[in-house]
PDB file of N, CA and C in Angstrom:
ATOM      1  N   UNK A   1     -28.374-140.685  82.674  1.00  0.00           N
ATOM      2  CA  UNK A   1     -28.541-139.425  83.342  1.00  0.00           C
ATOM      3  C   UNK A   1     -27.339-139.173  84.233  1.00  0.00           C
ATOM      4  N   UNK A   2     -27.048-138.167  84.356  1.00  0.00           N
ATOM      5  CA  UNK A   2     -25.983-137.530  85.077  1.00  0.00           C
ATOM      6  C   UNK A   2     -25.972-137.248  86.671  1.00  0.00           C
ATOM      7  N   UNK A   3     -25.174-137.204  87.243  1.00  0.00           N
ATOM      8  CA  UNK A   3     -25.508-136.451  88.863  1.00  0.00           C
ATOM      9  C   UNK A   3     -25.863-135.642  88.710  1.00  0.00           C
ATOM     10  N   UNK A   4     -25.453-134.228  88.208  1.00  0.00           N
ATOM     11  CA  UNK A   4     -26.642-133.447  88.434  1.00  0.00           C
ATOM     12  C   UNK A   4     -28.040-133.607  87.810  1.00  0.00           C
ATOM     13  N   UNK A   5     -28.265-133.648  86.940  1.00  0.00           N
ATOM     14  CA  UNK A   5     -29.797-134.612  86.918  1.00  0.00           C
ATOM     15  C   UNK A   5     -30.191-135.259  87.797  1.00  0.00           C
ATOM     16  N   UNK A   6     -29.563-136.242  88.169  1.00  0.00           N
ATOM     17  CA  UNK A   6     -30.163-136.802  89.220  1.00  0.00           C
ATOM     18  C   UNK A   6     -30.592-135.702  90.727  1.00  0.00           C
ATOM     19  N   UNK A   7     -29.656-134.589  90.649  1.00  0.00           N
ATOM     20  CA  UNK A   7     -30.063-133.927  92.116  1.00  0.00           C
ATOM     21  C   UNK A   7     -30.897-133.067  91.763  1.00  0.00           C
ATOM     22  N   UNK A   8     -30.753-132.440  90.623  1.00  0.00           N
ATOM     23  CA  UNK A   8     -32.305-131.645  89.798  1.00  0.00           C
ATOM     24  C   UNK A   8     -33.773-132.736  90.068  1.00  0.00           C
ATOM     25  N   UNK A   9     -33.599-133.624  89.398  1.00  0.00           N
ATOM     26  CA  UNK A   9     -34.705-134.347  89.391  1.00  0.00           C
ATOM     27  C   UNK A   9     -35.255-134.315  91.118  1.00  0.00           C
ATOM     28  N   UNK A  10     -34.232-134.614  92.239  1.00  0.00           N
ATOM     29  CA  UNK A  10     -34.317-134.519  93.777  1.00  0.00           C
ATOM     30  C   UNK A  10     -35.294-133.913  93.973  1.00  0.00           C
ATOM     31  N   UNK A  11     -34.835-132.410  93.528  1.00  0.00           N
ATOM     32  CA  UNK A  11     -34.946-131.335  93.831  1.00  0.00           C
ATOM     33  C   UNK A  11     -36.382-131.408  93.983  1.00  0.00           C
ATOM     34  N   UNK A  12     -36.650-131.553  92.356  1.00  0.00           N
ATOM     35  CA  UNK A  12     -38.595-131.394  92.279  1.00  0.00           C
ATOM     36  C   UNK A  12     -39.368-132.993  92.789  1.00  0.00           C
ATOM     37  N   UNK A  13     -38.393-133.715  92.846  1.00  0.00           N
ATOM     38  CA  UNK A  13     -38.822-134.937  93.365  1.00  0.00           C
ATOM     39  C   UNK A  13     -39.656-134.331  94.892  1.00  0.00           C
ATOM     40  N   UNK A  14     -38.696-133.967  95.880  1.00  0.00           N
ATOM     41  CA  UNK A  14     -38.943-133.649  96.799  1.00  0.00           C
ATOM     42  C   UNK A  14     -40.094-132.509  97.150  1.00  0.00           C
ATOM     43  N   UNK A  15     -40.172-131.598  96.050  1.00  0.00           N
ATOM     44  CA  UNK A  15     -41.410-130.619  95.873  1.00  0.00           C
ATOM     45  C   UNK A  15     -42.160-131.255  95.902  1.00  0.00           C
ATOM     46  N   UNK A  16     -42.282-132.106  95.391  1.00  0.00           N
ATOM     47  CA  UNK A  16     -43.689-132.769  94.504  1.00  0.00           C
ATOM     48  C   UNK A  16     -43.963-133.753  96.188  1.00  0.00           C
ATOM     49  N   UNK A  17     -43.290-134.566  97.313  1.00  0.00           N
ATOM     50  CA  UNK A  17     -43.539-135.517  97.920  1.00  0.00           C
ATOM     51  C   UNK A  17     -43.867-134.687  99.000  1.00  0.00           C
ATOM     52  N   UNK A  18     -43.627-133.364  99.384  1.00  0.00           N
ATOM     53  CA  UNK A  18     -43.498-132.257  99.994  1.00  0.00           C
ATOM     54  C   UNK A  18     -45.526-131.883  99.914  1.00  0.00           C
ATOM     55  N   UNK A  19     -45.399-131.598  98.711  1.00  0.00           N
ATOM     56  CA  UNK A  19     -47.087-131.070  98.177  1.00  0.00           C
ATOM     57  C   UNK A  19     -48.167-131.994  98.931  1.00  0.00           C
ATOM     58  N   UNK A  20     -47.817-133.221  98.147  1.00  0.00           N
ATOM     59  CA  UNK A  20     -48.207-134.827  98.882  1.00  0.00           C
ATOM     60  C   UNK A  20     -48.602-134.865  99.868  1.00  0.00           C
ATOM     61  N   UNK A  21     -47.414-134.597 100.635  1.00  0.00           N
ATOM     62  CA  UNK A  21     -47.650-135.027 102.328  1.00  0.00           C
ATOM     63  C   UNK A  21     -47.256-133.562 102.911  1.00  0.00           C
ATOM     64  N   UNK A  22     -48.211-132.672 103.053  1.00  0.00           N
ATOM     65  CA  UNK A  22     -48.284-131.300 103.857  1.00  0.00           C
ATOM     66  C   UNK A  22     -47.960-131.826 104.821  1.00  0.00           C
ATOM     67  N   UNK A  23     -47.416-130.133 105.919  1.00  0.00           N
ATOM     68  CA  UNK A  23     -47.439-130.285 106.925  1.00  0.00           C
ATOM     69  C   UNK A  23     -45.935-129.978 107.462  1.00  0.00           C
ATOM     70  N   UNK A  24     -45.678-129.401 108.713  1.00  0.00           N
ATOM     71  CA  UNK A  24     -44.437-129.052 109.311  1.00  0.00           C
ATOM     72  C   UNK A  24     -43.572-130.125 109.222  1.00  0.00           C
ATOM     73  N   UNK A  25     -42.588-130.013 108.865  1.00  0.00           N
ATOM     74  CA  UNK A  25     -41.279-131.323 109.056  1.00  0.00           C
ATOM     75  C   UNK A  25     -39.976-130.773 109.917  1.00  0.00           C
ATOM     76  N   UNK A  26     -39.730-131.734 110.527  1.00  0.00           N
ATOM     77  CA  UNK A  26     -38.557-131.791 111.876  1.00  0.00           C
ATOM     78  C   UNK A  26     -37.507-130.465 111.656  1.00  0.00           C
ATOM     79  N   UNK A  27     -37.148-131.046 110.291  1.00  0.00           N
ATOM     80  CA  UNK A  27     -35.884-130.535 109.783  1.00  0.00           C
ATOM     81  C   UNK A  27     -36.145-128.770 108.860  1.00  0.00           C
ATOM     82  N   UNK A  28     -37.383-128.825 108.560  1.00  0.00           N
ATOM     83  CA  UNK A  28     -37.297-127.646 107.543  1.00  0.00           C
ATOM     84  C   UNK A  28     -37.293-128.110 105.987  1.00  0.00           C
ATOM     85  N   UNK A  29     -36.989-126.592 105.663  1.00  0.00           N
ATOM     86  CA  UNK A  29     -36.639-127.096 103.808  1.00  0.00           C
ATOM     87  C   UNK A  29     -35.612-127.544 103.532  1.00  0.00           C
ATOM     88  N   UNK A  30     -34.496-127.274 103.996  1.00  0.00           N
ATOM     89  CA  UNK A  30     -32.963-127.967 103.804  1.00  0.00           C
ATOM     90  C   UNK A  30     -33.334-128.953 104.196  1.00  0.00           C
ATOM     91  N   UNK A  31     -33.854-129.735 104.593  1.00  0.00           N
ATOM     92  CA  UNK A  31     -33.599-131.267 105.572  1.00  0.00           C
ATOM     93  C   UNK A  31     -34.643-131.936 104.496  1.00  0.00           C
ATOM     94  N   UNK A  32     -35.575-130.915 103.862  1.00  0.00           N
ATOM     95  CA  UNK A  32     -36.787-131.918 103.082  1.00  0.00           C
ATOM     96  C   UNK A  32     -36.157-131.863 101.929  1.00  0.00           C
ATOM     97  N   UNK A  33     -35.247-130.719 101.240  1.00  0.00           N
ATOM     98  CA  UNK A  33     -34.601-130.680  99.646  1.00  0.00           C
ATOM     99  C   UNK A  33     -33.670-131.722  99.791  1.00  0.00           C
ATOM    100  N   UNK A  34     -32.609-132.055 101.040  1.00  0.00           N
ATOM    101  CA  UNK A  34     -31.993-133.152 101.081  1.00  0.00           C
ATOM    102  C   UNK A  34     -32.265-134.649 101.626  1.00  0.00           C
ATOM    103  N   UNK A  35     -33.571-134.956 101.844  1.00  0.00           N
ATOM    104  CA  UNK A  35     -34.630-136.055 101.269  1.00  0.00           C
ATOM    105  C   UNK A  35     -34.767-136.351 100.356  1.00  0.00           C
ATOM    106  N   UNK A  36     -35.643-135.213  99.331  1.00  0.00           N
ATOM    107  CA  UNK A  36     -35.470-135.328  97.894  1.00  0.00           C
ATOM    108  C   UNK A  36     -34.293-135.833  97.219  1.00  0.00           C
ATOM    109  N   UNK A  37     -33.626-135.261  97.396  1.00  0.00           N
ATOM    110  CA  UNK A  37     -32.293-135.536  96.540  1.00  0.00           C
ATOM    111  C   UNK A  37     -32.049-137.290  96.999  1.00  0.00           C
ATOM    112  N   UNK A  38     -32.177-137.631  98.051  1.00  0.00           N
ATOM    113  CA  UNK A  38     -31.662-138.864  98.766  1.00  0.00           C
ATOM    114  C   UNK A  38     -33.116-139.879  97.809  1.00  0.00           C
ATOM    115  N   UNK A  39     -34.114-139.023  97.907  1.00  0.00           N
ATOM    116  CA  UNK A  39     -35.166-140.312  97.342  1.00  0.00           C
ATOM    117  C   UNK A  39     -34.878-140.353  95.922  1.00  0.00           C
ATOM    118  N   UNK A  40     -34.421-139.582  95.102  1.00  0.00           N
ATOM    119  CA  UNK A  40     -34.140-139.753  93.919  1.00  0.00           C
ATOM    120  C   UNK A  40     -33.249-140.582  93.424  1.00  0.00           C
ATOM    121  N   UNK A  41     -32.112-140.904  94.640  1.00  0.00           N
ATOM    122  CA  UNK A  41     -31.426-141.899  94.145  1.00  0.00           C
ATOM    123  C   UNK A  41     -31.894-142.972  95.238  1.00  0.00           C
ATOM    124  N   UNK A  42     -32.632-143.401  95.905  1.00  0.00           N
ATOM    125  CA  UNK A  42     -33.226-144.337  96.709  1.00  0.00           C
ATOM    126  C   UNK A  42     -34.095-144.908  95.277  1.00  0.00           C
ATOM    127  N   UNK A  43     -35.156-144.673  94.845  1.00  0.00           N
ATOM    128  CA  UNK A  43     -36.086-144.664  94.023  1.00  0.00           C
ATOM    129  C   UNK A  43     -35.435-145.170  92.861  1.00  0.00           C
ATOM    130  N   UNK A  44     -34.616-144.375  92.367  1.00  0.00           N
ATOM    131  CA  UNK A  44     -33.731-144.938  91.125  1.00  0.00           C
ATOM    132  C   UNK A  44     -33.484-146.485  91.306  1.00  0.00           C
ATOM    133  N   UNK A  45     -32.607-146.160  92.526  1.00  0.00           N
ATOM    134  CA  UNK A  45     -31.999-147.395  92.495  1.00  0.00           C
ATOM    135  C   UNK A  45     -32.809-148.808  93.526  1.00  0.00           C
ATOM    136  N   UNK A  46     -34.447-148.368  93.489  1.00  0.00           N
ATOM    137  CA  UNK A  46     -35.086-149.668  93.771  1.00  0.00           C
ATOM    138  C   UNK A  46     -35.847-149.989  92.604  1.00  0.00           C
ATOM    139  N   UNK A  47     -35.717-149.170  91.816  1.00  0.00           N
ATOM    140  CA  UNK A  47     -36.253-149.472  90.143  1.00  0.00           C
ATOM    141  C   UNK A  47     -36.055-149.740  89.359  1.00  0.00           C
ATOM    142  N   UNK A  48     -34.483-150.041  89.666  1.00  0.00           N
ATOM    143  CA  UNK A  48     -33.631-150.984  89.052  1.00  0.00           C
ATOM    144  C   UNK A  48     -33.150-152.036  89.506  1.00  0.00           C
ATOM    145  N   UNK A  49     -32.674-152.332  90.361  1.00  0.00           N
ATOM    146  CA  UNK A  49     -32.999-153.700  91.560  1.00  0.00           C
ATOM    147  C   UNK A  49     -34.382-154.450  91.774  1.00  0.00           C
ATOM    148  N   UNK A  50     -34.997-153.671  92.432  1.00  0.00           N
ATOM    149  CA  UNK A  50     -35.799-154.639  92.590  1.00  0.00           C
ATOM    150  C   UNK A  50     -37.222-154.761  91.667  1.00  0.00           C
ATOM    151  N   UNK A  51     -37.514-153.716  91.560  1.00  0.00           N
ATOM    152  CA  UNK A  51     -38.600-153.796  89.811  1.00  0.00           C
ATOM    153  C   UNK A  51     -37.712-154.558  88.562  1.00  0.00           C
ATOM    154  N   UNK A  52     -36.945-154.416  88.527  1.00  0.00           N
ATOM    155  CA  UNK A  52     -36.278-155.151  86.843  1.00  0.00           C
ATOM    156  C   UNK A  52     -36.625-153.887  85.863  1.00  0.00           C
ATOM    157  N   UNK A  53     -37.022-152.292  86.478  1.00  0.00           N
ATOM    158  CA  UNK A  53     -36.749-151.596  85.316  1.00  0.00           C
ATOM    159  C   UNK A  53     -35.553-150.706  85.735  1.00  0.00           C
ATOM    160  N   UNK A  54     -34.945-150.739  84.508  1.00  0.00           N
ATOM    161  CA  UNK A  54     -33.857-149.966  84.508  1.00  0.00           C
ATOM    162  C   UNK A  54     -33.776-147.628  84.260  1.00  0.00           C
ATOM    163  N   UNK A  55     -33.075-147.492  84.756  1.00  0.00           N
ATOM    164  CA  UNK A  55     -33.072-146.141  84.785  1.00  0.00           C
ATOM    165  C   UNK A  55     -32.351-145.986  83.371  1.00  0.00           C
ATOM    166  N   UNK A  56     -33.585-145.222  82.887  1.00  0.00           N
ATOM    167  CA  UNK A  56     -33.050-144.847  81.641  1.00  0.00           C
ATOM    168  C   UNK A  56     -32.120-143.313  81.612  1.00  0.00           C
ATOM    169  N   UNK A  57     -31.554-143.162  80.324  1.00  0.00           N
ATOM    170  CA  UNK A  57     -30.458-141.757  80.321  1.00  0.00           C
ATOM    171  C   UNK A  57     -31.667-140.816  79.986  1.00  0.00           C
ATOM    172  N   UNK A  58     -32.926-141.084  79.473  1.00  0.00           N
ATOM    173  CA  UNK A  58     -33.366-139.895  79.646  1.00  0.00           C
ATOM    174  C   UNK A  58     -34.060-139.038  80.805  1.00  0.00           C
ATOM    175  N   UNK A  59     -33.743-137.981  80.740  1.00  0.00           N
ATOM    176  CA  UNK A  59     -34.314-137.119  81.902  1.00  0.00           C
ATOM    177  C   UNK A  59     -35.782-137.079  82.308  1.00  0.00           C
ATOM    178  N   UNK A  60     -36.514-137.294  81.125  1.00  0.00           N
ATOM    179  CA  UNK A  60     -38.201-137.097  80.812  1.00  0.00           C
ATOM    180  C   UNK A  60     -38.656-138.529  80.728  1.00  0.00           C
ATOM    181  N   UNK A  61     -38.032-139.453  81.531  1.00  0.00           N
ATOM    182  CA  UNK A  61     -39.008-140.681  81.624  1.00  0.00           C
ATOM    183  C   UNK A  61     -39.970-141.019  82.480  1.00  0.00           C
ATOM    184  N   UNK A  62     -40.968-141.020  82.281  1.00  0.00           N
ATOM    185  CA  UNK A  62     -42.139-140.904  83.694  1.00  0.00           C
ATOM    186  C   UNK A  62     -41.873-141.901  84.714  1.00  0.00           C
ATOM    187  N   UNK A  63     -41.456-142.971  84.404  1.00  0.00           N
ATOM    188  CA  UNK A  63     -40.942-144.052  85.262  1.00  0.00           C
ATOM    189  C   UNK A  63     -40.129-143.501  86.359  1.00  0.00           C
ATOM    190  N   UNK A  64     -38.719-142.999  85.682  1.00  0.00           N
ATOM    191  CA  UNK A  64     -37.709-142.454  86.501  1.00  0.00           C
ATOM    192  C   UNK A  64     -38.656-141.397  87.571  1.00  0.00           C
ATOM    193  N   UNK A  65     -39.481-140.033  86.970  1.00  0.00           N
ATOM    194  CA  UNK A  65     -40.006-139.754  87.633  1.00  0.00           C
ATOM    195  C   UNK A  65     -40.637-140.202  88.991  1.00  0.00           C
ATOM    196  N   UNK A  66     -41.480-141.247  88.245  1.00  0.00           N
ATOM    197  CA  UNK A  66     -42.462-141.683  89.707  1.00  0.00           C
ATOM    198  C   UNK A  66     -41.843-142.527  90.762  1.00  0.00           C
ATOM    199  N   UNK A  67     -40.266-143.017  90.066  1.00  0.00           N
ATOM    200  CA  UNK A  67     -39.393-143.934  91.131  1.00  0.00           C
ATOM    201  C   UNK A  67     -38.931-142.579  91.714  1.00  0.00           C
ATOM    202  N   UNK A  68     -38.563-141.626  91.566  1.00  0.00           N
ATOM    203  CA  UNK A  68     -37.872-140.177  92.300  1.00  0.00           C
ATOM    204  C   UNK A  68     -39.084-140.163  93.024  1.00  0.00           C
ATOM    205  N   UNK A  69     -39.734-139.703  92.731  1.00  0.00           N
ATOM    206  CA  UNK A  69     -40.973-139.146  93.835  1.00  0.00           C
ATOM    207  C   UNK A  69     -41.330-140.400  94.836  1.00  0.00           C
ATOM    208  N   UNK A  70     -41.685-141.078  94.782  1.00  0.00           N
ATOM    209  CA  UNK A  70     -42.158-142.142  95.477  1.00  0.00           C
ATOM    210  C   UNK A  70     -41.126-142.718  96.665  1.00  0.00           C
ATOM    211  N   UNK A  71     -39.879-142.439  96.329  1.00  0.00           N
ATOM    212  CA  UNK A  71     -38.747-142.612  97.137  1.00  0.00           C
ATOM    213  C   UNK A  71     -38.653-141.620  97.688  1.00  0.00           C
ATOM    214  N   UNK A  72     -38.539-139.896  97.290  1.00  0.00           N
ATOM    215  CA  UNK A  72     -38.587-139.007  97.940  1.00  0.00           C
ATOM    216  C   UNK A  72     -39.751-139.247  99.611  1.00  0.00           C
ATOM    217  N   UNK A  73     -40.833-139.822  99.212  1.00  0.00           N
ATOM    218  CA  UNK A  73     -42.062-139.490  99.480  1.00  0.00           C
ATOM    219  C   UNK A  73     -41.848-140.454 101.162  1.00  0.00           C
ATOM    220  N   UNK A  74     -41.484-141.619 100.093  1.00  0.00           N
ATOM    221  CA  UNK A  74     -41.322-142.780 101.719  1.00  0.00           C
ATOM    222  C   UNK A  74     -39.660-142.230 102.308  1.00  0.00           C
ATOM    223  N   UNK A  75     -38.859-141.679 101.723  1.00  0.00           N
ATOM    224  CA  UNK A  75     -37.856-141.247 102.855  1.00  0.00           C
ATOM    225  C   UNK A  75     -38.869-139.554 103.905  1.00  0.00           C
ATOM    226  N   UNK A  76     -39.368-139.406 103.101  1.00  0.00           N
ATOM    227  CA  UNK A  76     -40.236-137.891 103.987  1.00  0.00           C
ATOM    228  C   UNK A  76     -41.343-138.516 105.233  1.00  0.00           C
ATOM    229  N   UNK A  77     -41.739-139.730 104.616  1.00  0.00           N
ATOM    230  CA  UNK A  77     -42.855-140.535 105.794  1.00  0.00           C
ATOM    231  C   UNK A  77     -41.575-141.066 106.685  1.00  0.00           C
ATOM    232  N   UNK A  78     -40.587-141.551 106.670  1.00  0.00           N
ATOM    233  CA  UNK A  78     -39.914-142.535 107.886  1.00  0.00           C
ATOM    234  C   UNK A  78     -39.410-141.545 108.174  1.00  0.00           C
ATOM    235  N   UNK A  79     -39.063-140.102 108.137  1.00  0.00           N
ATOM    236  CA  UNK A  79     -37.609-139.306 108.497  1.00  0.00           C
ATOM    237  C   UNK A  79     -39.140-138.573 109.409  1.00  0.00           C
ATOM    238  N   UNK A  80     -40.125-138.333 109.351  1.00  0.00           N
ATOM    239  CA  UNK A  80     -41.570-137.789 110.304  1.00  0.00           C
ATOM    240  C   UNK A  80     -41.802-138.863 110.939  1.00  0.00           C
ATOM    241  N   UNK A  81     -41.640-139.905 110.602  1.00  0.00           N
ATOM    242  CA  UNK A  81     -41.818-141.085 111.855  1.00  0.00           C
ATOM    243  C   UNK A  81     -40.370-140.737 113.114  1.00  0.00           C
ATOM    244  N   UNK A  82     -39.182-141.138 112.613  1.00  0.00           N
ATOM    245  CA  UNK A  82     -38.308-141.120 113.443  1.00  0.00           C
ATOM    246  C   UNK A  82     -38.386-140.255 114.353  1.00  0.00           C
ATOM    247  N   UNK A  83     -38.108-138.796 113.517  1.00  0.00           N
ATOM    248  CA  UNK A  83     -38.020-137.725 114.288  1.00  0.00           C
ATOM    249  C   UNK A  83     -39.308-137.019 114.800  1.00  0.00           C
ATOM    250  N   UNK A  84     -40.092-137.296 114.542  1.00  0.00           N
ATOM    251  CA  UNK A  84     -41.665-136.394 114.981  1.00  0.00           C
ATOM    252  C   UNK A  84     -41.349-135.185 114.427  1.00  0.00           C
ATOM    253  N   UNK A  85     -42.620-134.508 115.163  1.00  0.00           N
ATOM    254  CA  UNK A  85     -42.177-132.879 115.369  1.00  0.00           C
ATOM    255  C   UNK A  85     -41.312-132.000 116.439  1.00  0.00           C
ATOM    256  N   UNK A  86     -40.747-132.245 116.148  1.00  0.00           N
ATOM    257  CA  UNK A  86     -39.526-131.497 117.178  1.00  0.00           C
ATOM    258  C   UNK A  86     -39.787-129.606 116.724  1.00  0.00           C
ATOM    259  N   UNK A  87     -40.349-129.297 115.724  1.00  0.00           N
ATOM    260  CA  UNK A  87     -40.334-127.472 115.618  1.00  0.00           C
ATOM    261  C   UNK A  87     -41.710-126.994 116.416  1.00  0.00           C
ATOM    262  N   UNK A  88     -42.156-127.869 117.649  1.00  0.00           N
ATOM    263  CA  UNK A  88     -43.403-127.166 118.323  1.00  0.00           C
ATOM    264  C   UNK A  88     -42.723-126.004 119.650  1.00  0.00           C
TER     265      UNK A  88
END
């Protein structure tokens, strides 16, 4: 898969961890689309390290998927830990 794939995949990675875990975030949508993008290659690349599965070239692998989202998901839980709510 390509970089942009990979920041496409972000993209909805981050929709999807977004849906997940409602609720106001520090940063907004720019700050949560560039989560996404960051968990997609966080995720990737603990699913290949430390699972022993490798990121495949295709775009439509559910694996790759659920390593994007799931990374999206825990960078969206620690980046609401750090920062709280700061938009009250």
């Amino acid at each position: 898969m390509g970089f942009i794939s990979w920041i496409i995949l972000g993209l909805v990675a981050g929709a999807i961890a977004k849906f997940i875990l409602p609720g106001r975030d520090p940063g907004g949508i720019v700050v949560t689309t560039l989560i996404g993008i960051a968990g997609s290659f966080v995720g990737g690349w603990l699913s290949s390290t430390v699972l022993d599965r490798p990121v495949t070239t295709s775009f439509y692998d559910p694996a790759t998927w659920i390593a994007a989202i799931a990374g999206a998901f825990v960078l969206l839980v620690a980046y609401r830990i750090l920062f709280g709510n700061s938009r009250d």
